[in-house]
Protein backbone atom coordinates (compact mmCIF):
# COMPACT_ATOMS: atom_id res chain seq x y z
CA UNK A 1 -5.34 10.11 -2.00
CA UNK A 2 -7.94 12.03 -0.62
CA UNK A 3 -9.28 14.39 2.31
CA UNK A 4 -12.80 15.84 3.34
CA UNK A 5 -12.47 19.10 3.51
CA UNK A 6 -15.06 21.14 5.68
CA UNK A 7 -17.10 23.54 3.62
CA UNK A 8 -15.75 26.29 5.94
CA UNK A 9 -12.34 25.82 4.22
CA UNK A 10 -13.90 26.19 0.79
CA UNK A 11 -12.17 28.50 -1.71
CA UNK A 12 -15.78 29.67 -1.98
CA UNK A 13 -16.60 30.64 1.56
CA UNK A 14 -13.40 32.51 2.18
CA UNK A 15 -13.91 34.78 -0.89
CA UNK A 16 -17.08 35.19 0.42
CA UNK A 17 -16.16 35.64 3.97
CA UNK A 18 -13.81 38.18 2.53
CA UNK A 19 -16.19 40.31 0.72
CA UNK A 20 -18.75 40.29 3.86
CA UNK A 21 -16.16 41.74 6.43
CA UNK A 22 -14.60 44.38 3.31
CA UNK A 23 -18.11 45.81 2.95
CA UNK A 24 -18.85 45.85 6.67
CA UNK A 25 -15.22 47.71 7.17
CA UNK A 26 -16.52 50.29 4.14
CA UNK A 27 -19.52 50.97 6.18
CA UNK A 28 -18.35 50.98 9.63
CA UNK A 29 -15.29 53.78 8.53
CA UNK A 30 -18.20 55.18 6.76
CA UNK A 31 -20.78 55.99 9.61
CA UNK A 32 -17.22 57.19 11.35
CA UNK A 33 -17.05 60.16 8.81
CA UNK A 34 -13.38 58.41 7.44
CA UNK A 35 -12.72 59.65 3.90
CA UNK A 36 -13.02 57.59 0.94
CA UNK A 37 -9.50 57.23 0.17
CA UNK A 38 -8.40 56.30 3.83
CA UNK A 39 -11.21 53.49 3.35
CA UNK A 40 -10.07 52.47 0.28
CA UNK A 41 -6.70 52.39 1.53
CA UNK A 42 -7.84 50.19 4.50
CA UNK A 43 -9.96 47.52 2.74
CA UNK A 44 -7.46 46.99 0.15
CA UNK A 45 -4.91 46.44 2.82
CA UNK A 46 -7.22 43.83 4.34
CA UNK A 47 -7.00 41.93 1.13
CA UNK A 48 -3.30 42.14 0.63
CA UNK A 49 -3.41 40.57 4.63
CA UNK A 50 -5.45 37.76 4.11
CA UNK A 51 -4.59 37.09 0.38
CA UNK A 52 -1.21 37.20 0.66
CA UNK A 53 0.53 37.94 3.59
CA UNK A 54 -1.21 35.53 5.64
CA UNK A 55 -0.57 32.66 3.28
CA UNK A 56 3.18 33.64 3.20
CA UNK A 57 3.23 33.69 6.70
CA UNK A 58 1.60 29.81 6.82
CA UNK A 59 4.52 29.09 4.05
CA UNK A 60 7.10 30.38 5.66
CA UNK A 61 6.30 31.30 9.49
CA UNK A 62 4.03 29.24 10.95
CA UNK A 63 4.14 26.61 13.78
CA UNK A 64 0.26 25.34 13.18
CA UNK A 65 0.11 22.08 11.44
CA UNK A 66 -3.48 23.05 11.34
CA UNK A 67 -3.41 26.21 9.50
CA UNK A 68 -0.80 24.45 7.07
CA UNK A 69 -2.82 21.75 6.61
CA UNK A 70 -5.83 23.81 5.52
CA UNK A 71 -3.42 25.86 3.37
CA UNK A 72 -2.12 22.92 1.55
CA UNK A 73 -5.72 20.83 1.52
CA UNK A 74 -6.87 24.29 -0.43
CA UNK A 75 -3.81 24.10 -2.76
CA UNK A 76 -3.12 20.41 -3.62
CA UNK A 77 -3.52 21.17 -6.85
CA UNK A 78 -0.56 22.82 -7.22
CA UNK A 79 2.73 21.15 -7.47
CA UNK A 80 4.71 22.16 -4.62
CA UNK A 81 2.33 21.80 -2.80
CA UNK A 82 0.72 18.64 -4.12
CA UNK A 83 4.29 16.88 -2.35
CA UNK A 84 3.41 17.90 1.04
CA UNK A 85 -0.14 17.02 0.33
CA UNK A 86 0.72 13.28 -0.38
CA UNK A 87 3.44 12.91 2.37
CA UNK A 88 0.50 13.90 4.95
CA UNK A 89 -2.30 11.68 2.89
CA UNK A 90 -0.64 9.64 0.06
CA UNK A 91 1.08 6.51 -0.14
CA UNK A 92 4.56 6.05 -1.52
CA UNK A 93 3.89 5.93 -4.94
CA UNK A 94 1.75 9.54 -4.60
CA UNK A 95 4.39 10.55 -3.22
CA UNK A 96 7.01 9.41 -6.09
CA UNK A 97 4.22 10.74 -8.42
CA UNK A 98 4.08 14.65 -6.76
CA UNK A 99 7.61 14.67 -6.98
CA UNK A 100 8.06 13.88 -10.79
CA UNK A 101 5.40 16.23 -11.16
CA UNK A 102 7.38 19.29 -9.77
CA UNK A 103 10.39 17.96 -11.21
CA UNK A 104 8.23 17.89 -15.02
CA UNK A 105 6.77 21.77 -14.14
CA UNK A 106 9.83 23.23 -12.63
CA UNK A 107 12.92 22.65 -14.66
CA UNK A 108 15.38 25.58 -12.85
CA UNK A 109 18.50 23.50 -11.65
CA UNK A 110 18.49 23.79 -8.25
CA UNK A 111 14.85 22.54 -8.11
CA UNK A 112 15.70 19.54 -9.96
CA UNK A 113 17.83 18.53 -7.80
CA UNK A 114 16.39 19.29 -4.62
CA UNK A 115 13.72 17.56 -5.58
CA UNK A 116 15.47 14.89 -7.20
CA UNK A 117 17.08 14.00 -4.25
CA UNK A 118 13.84 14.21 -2.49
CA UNK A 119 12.55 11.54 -4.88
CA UNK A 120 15.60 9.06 -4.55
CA UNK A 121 14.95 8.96 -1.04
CA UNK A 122 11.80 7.50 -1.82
CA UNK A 123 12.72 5.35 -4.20
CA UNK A 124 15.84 4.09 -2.11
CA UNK A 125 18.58 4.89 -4.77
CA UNK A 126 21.81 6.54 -2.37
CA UNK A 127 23.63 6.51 -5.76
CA UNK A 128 21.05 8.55 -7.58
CA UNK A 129 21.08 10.97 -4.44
CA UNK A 130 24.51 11.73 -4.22
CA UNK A 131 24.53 12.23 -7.67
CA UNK A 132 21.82 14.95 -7.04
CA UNK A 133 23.19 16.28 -3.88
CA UNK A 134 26.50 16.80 -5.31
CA UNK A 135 25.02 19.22 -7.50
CA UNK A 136 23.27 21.62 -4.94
CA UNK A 137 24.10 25.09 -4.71
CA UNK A 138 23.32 25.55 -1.34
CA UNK A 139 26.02 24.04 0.71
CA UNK A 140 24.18 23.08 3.79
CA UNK A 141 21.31 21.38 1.41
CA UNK A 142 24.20 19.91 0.04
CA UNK A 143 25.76 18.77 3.26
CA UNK A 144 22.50 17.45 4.17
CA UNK A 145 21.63 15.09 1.34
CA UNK A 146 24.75 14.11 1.20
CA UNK A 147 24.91 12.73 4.74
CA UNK A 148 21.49 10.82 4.02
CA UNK A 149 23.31 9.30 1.02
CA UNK A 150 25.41 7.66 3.82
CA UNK A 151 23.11 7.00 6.07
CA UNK A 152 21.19 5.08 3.43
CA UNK A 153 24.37 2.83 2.64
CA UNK A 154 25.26 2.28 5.98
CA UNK A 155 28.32 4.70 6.11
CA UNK A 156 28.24 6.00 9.72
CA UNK A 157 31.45 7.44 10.11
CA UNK A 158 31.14 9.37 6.65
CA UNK A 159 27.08 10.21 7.30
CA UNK A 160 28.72 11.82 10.74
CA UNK A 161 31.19 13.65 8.53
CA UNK A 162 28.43 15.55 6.66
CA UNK A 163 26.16 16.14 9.85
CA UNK A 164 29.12 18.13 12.03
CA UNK A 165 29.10 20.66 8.68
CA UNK A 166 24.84 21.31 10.21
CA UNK A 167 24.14 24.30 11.76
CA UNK A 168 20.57 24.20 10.84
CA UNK A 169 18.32 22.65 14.22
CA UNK A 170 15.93 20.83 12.50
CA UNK A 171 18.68 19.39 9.82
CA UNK A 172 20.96 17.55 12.42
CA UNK A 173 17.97 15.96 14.31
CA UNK A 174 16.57 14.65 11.23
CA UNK A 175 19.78 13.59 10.11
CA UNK A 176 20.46 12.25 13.43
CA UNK A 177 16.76 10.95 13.38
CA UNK A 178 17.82 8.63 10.33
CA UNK A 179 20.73 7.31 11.67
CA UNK A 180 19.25 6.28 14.95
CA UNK A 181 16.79 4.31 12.77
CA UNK A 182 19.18 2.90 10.57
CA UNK A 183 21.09 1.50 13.69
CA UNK A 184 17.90 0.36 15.07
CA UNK A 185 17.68 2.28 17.64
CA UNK A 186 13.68 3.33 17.74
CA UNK A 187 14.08 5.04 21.14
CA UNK A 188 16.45 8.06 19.94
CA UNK A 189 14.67 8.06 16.94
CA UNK A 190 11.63 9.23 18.20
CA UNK A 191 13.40 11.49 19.79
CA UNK A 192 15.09 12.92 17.38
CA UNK A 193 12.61 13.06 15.43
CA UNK A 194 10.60 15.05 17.94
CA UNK A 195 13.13 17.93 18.16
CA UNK A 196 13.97 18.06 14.27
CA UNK A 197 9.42 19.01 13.82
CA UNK A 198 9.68 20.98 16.71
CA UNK A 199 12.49 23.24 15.65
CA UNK A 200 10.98 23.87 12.28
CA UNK A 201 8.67 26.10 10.72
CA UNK A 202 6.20 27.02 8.09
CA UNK A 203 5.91 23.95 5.44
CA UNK A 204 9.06 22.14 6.24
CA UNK A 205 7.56 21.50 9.30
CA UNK A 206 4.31 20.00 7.74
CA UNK A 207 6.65 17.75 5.64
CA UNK A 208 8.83 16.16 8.07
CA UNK A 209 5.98 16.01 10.93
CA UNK A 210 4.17 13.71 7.97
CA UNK A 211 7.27 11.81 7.11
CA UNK A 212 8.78 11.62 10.26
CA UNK A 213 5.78 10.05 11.68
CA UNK A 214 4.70 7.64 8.91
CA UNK A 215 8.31 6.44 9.14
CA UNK A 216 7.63 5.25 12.69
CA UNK A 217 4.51 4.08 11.36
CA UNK A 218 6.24 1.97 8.94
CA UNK A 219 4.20 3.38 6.49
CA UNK A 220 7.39 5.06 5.02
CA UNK A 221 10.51 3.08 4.76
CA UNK A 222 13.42 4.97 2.83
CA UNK A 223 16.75 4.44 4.80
């Protein structure tokens, strides 16, 4: 599981991107006649932006696969984001793998079994993901797995139950997105699919674009 990374992406190169532009800003407010504090003030602010607040924004905000991408190819490492990094260039069992590996770092409840449930998808156990989604504080999360538990076993008319309690866009097209697959129905899949990445944001974009797609690529099969 593995990705070339451009050397313009480098952990390396941005820190030293980041130092080039704070010393310009120090001299440019400095041939201005700007105080020192009112400098200091400004480059610190620059990296507060770019250290954090721009990387919250790609977490949270962003539409740009790109930019997420680059994020997450920087930060593989890491757990959380070590899942997303195998959906978009792992196979199954790196994907099975990243989530174990949350599960064994992060051991508040909710986590478990968000992720949990995230893992018996892939491993094609509804039991083991209604047992998980059952346990989810957040009702619509809840709601959610709970439908793809049914979806998985083939229960339409209950899966439909759980998907009228949505109110979240890109949760009823996925859900919907499943089911259409399920019934064989490629066509309204891909449609489906479609809306549920393009109503979503930040990383949960990056992770169903990835699994949405290798699903139709048959790399993926978990309903």
């Amino acid at each position: 599981m593995s990705k070339n990374k451009p050397f313009f992406f480098s952990k390396v190169f941005k820190f030293v991107l980041l130092i080039v532009i704070g010393t310009l800003l120090t001299l440019i407010l400095s041939a201005y006649g700007v105080s020192k504090w009112i400098t200091i003030v400004a480059v610190l602010t620059l990296y507060v932006s770019v250290t954090t607040l721009w990387p919250i924004h790609i977490i949270y905000k962003s539409k740009s696969l790109r930019f997420i991408d680059n994020y997450i190819s920087s930060n593989y490492k890491r757990p959380i984001f070590g899942y997303s990094y195998a959906l978009a260039y792992g196979n199954k069992r790196d994907v099975e793998d990243s989530l174990k590996r949350i599960m064994n770092t992060y051991k508040q409840k909710d986590i478990q079994d968000v992720y949990g449930a995230n893992l018996a998808i892939f491993q094609n156990d509804s039991r083991k993901l209604l047992d998980h989604a059952n346990h989810i504080a957040g009702q619509e999360f809840k709601d959610y797995y709970q439908g793809f538990a049914y979806v998985m076993t083939g229960n339409f008319e209950k899966a439909g139950e759980f998907l009228a309690k949505l109110h979240t866009p890109w949760m009823i097209h996925a859900l919907k997105a499943h089911l259409a697959l399920k019934r064989g129905n490629q066509d309204e899949f891909r449609l489906e699919a479609d809306q549920s990445i393009n109503s979503a944001i930040g990383m949960q974009k990056y992770v169903l674009h990835h699994t949405l797609r290798r699903i139709e690529n048959e790399e993926f099969s978990i309903v």
